[in-house]
C-alpha atoms as a PDB file:
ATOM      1  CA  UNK A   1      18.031 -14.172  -6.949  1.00  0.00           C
ATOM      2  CA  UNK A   2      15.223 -15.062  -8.506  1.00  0.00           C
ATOM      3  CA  UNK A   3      12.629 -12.069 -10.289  1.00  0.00           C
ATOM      4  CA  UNK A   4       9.818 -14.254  -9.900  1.00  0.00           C
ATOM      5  CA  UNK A   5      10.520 -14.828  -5.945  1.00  0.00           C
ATOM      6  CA  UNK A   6      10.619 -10.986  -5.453  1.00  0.00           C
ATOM      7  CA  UNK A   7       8.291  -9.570  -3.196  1.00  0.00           C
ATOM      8  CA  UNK A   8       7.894  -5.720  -2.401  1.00  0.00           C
ATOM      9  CA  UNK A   9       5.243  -3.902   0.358  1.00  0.00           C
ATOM     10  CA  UNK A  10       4.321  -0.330  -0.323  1.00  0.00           C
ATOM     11  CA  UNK A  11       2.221   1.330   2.308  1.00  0.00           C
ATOM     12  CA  UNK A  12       1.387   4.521   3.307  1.00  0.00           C
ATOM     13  CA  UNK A  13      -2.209   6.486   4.126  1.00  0.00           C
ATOM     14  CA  UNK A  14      -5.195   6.631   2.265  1.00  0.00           C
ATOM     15  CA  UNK A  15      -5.230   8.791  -1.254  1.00  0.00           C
ATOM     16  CA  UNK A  16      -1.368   8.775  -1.001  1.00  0.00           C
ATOM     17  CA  UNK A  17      -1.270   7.057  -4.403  1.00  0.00           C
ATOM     18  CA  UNK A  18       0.141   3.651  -3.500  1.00  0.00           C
ATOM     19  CA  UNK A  19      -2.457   1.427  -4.900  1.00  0.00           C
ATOM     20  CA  UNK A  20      -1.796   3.632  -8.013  1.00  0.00           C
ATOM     21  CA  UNK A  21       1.826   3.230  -7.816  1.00  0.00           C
ATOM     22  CA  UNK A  22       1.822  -0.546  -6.923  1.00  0.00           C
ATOM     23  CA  UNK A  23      -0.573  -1.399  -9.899  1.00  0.00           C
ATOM     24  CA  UNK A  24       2.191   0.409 -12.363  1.00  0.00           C
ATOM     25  CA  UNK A  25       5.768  -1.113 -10.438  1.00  0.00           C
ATOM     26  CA  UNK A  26       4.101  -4.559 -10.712  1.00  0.00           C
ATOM     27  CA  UNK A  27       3.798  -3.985 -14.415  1.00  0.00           C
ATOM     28  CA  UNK A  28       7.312  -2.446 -14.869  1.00  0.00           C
ATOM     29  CA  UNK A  29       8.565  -5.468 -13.358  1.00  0.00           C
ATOM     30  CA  UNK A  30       6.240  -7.982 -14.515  1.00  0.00           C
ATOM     31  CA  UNK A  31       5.172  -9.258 -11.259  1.00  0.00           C
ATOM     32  CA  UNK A  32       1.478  -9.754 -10.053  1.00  0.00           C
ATOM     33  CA  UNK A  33      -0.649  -7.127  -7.968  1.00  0.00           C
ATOM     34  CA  UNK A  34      -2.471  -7.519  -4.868  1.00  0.00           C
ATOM     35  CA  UNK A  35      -4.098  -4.381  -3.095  1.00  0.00           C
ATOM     36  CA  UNK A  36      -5.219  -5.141   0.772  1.00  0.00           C
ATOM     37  CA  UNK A  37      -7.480  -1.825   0.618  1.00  0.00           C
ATOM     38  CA  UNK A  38      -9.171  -3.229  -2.692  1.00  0.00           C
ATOM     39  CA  UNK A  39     -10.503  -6.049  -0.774  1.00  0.00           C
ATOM     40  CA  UNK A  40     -11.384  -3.940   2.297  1.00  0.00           C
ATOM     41  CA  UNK A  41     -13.491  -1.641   0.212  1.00  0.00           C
ATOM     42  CA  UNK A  42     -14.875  -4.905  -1.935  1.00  0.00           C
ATOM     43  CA  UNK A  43     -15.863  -6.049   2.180  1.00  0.00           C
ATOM     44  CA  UNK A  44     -17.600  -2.605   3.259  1.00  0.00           C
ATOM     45  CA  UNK A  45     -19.700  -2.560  -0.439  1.00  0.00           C
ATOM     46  CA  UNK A  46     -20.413  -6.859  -0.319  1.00  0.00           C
ATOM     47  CA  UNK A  47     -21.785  -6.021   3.724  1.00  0.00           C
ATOM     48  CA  UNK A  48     -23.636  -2.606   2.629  1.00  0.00           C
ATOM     49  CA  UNK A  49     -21.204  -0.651   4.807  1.00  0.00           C
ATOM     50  CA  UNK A  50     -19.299   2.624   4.709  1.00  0.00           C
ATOM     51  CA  UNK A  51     -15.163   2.301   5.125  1.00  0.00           C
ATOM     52  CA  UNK A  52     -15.690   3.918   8.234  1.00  0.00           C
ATOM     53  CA  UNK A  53     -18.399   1.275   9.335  1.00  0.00           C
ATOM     54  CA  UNK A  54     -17.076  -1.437   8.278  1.00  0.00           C
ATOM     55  CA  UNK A  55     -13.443   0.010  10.234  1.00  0.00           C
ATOM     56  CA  UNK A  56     -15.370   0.511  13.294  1.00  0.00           C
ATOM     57  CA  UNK A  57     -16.378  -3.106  13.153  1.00  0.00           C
ATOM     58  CA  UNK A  58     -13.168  -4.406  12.568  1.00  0.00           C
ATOM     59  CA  UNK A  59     -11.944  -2.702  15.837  1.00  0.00           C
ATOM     60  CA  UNK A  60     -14.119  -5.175  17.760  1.00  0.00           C
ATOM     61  CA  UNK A  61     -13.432  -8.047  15.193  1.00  0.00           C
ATOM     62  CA  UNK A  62      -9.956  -9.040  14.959  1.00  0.00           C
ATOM     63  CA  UNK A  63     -11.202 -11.872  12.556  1.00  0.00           C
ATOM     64  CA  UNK A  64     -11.403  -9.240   9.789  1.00  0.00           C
ATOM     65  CA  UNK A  65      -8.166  -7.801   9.666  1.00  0.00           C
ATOM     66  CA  UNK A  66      -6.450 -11.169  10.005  1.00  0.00           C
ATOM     67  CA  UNK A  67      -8.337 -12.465   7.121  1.00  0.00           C
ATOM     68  CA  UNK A  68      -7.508  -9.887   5.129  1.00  0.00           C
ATOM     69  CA  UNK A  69      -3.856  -9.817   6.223  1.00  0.00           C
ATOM     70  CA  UNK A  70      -3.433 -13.425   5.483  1.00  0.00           C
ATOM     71  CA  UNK A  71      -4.097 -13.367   2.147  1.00  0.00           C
ATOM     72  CA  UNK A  72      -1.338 -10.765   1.874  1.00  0.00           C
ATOM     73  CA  UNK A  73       0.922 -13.399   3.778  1.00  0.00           C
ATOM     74  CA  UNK A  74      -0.494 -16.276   1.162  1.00  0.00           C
ATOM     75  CA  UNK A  75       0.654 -14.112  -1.439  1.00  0.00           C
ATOM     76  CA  UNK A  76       4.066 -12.856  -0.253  1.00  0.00           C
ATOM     77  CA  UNK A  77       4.945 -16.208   0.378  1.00  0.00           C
ATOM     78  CA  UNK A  78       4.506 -17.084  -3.241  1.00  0.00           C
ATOM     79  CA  UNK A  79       6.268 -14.186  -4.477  1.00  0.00           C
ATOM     80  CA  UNK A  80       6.732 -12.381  -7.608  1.00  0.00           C
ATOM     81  CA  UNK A  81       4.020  -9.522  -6.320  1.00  0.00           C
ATOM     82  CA  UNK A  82       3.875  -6.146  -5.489  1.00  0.00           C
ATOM     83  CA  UNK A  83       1.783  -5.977  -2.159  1.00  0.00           C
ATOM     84  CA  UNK A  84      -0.086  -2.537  -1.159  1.00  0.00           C
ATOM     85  CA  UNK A  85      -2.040  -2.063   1.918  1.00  0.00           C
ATOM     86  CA  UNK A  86      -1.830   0.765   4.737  1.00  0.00           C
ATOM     87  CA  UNK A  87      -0.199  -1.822   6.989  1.00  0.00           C
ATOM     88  CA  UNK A  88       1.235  -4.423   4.253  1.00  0.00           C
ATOM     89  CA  UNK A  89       5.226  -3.138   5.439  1.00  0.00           C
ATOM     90  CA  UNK A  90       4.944  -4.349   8.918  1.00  0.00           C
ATOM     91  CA  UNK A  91       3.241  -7.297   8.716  1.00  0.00           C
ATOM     92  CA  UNK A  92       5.726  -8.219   5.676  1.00  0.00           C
ATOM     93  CA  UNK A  93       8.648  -7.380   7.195  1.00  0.00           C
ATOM     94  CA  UNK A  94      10.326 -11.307   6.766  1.00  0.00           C
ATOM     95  CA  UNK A  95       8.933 -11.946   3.288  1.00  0.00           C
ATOM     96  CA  UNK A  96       9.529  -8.265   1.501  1.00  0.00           C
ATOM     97  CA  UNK A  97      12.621  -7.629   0.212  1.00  0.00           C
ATOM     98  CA  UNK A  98      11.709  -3.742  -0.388  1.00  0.00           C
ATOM     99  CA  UNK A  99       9.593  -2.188   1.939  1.00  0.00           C
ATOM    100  CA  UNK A 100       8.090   1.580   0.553  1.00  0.00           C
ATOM    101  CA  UNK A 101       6.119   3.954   2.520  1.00  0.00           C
ATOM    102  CA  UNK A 102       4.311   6.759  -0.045  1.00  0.00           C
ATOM    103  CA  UNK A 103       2.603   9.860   1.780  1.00  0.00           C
ATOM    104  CA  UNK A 104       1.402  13.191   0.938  1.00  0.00           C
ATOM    105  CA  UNK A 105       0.115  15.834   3.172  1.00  0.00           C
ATOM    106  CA  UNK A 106      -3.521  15.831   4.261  1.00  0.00           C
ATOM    107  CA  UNK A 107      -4.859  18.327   1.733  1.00  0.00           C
ATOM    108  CA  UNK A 108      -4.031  16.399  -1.499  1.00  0.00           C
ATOM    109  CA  UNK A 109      -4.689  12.659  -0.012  1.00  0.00           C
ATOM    110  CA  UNK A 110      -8.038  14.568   0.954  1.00  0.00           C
ATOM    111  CA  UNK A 111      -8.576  15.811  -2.790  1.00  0.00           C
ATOM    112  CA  UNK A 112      -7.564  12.452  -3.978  1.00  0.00           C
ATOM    113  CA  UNK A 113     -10.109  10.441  -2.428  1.00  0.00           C
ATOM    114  CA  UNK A 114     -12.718  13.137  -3.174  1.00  0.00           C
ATOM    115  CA  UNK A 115     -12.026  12.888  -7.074  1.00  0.00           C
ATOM    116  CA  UNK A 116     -12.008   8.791  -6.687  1.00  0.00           C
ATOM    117  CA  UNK A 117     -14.882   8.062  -4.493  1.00  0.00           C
ATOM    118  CA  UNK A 118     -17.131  11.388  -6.025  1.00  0.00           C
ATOM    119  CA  UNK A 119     -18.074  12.859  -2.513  1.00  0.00           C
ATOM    120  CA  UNK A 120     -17.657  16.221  -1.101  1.00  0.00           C
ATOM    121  CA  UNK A 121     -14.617  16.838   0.289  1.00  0.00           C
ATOM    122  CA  UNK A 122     -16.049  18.085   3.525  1.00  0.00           C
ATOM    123  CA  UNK A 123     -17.367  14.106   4.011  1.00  0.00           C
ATOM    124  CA  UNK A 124     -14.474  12.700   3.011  1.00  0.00           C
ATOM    125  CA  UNK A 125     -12.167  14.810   5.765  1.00  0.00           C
ATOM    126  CA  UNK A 126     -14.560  13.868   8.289  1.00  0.00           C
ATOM    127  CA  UNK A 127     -14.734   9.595   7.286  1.00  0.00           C
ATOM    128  CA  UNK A 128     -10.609   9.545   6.522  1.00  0.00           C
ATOM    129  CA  UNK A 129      -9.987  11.116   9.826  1.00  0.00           C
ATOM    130  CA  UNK A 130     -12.432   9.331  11.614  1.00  0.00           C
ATOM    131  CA  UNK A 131     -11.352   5.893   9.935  1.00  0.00           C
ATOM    132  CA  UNK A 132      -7.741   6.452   9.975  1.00  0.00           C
ATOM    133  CA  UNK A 133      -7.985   6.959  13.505  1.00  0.00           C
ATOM    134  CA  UNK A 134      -9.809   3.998  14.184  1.00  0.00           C
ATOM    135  CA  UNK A 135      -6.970   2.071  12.125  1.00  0.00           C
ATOM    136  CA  UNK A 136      -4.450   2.984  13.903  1.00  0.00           C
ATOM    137  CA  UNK A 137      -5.318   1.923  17.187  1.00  0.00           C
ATOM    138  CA  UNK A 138      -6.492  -1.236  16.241  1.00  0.00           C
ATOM    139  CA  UNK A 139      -2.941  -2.349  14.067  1.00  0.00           C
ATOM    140  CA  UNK A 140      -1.800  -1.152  17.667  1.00  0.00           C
ATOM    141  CA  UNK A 141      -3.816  -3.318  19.659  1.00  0.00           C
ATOM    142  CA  UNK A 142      -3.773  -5.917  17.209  1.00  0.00           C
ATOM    143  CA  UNK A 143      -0.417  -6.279  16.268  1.00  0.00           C
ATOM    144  CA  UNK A 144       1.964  -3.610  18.016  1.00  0.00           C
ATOM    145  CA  UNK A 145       2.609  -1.651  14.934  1.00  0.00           C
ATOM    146  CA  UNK A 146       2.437   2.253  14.612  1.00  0.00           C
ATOM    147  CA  UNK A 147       0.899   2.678  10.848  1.00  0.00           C
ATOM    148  CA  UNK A 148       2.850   6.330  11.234  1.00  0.00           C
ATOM    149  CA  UNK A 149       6.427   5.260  12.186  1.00  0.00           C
ATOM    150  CA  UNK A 150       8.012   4.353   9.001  1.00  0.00           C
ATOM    151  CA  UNK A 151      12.104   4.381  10.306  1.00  0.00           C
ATOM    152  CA  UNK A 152      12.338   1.480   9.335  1.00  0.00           C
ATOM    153  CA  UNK A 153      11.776   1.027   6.194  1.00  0.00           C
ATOM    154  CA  UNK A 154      13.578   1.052   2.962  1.00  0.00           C
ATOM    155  CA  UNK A 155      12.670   3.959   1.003  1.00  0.00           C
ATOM    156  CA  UNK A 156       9.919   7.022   2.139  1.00  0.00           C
ATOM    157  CA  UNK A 157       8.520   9.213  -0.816  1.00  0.00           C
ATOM    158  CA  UNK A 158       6.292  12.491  -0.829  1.00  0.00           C
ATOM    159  CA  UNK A 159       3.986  11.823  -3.684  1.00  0.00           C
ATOM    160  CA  UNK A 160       3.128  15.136  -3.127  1.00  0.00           C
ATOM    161  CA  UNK A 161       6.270  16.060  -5.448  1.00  0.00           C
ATOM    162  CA  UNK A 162       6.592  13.213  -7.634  1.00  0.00           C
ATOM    163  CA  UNK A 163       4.442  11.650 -10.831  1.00  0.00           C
ATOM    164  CA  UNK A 164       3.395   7.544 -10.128  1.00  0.00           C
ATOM    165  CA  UNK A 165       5.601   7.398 -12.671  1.00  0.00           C
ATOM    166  CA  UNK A 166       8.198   9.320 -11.512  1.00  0.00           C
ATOM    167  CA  UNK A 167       7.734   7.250  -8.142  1.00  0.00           C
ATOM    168  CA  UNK A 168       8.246   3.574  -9.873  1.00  0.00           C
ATOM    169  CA  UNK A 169      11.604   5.100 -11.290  1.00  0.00           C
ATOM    170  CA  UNK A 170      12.830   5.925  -7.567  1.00  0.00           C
ATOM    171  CA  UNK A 171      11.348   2.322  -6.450  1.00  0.00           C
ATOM    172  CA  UNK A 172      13.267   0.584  -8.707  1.00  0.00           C
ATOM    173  CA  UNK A 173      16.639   2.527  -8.373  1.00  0.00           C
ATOM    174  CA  UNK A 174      16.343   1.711  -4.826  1.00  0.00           C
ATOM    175  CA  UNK A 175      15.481  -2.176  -5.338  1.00  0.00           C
ATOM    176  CA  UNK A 176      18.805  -2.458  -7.923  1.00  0.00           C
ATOM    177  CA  UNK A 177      21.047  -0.514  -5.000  1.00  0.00           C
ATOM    178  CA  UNK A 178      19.697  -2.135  -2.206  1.00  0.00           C
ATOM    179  CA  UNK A 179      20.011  -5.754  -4.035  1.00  0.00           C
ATOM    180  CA  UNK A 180      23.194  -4.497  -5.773  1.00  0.00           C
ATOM    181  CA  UNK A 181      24.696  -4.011  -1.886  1.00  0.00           C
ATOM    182  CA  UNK A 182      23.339  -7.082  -0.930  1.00  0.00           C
ATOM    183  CA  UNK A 183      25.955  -8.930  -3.678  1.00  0.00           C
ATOM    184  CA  UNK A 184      22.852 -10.079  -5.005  1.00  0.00           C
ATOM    185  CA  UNK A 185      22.505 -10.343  -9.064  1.00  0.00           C
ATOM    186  CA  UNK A 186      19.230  -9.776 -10.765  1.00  0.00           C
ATOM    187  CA  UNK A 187      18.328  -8.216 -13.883  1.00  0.00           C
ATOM    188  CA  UNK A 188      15.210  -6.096 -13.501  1.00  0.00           C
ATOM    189  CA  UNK A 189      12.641  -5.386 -16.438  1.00  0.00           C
ATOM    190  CA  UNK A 190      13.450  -2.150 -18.681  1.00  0.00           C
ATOM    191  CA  UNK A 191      10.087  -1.591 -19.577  1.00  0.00           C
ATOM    192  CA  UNK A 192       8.676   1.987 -18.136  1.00  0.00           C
ATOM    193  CA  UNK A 193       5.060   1.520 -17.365  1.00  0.00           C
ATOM    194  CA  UNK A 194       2.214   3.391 -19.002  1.00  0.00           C
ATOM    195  CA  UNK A 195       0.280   5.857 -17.510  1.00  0.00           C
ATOM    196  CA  UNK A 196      -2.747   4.434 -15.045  1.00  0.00           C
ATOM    197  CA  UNK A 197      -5.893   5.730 -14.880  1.00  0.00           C
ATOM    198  CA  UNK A 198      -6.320   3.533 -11.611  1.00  0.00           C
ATOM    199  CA  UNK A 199      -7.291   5.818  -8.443  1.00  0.00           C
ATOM    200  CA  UNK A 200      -5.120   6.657  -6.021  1.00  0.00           C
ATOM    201  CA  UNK A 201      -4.899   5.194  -2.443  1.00  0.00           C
END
């Protein structure tokens, strides 16, 4: 197999730390980075909108999400990325050949997004409930998936518990096995990423 064809999905909630952890795997391996939230959020501030707005919109506009989740598509199909979004797993499911969920409990994905955005946490409960809710009933109208059933997929890590650091290392032991059983031969990069000062999300 080739490195440069490899494509791997990480999702997982808001302020779990995937965007963080994405940005540093894609290094380690030396394959490109594409976050679906990043160009959400880019959306929301381009329009003048809150997340939560610019969610509540999308559940009446399919046209968004499948924008958005195209360009994911577009890039999987080139390959040699790391793919992050809160969805990116299921709609990836034939192009990814890892698929990582990374969650936390409430309270730290909470503080997370409090330290990253600079808002009171009390606001930030009320929008990430309020927009997480609203996301997952449209992925379920839209496209059948449940954004909190992750049985499926390859590998499912607390970042509660674990550095982003620490969580590459278990990504990539679980790529080499799960290639490895797969009788397929590649060599991965050696190179431990640096620390990121990228938020997490």
């Amino acid at each position: 197999m080739d490195i440069n064809k490899l494509v791997i999905a990480i999702g997982g909630p808001a302020g779990s730390g995937k965007t963080t952890v994405a940005k540093l795997l894609a290094q380690r391996l030396g394959l490109k980075h594409v976050s679906v939230g990043y160009f959400f959020r880019k959306l929301a501030q381009e329009r003048g909108l809150t997340l939560e707005e610019l969610s509540r919109i999308a559940q009446q506009d399919p046209s968004i999400d499948y924008y958005l989740d195209s360009m994911a598509m577009e890039e999987a199909r080139k390959g040699s990325v790391v793919i992050d979004g809160h969805a990116a797993p299921w709609l990836l499911k034939d192009l990814a050949h890892l698929r990582v969920a990374i969650v936390a409990s409430p309270e730290v994905r909470y503080r997370r997004l409090a330290e990253r955005d600079k808002k009171p946490l009390e606001d930030i409960i009320r929008e990430t409930r309020a927009r997480e809710e609203i996301e997952k009933e449209r992925y379920r109208r839209f496209y059948g998936i449940n954004v909190e059933d992750y049985t499926d997929f390859d590998i499912v890590i607390n970042s509660n518990n674990y550095s982003p650091e620490d969580i590459v290392e278990i990504i990539v032991k679980a790529l080499e096995l799960k290639l490895k059983n797969l009788g397929i031969k590649v060599t991965l990069s050696t190179e431990k990423p640096k620390s990121s000062p990228s938020s997490r999300s």
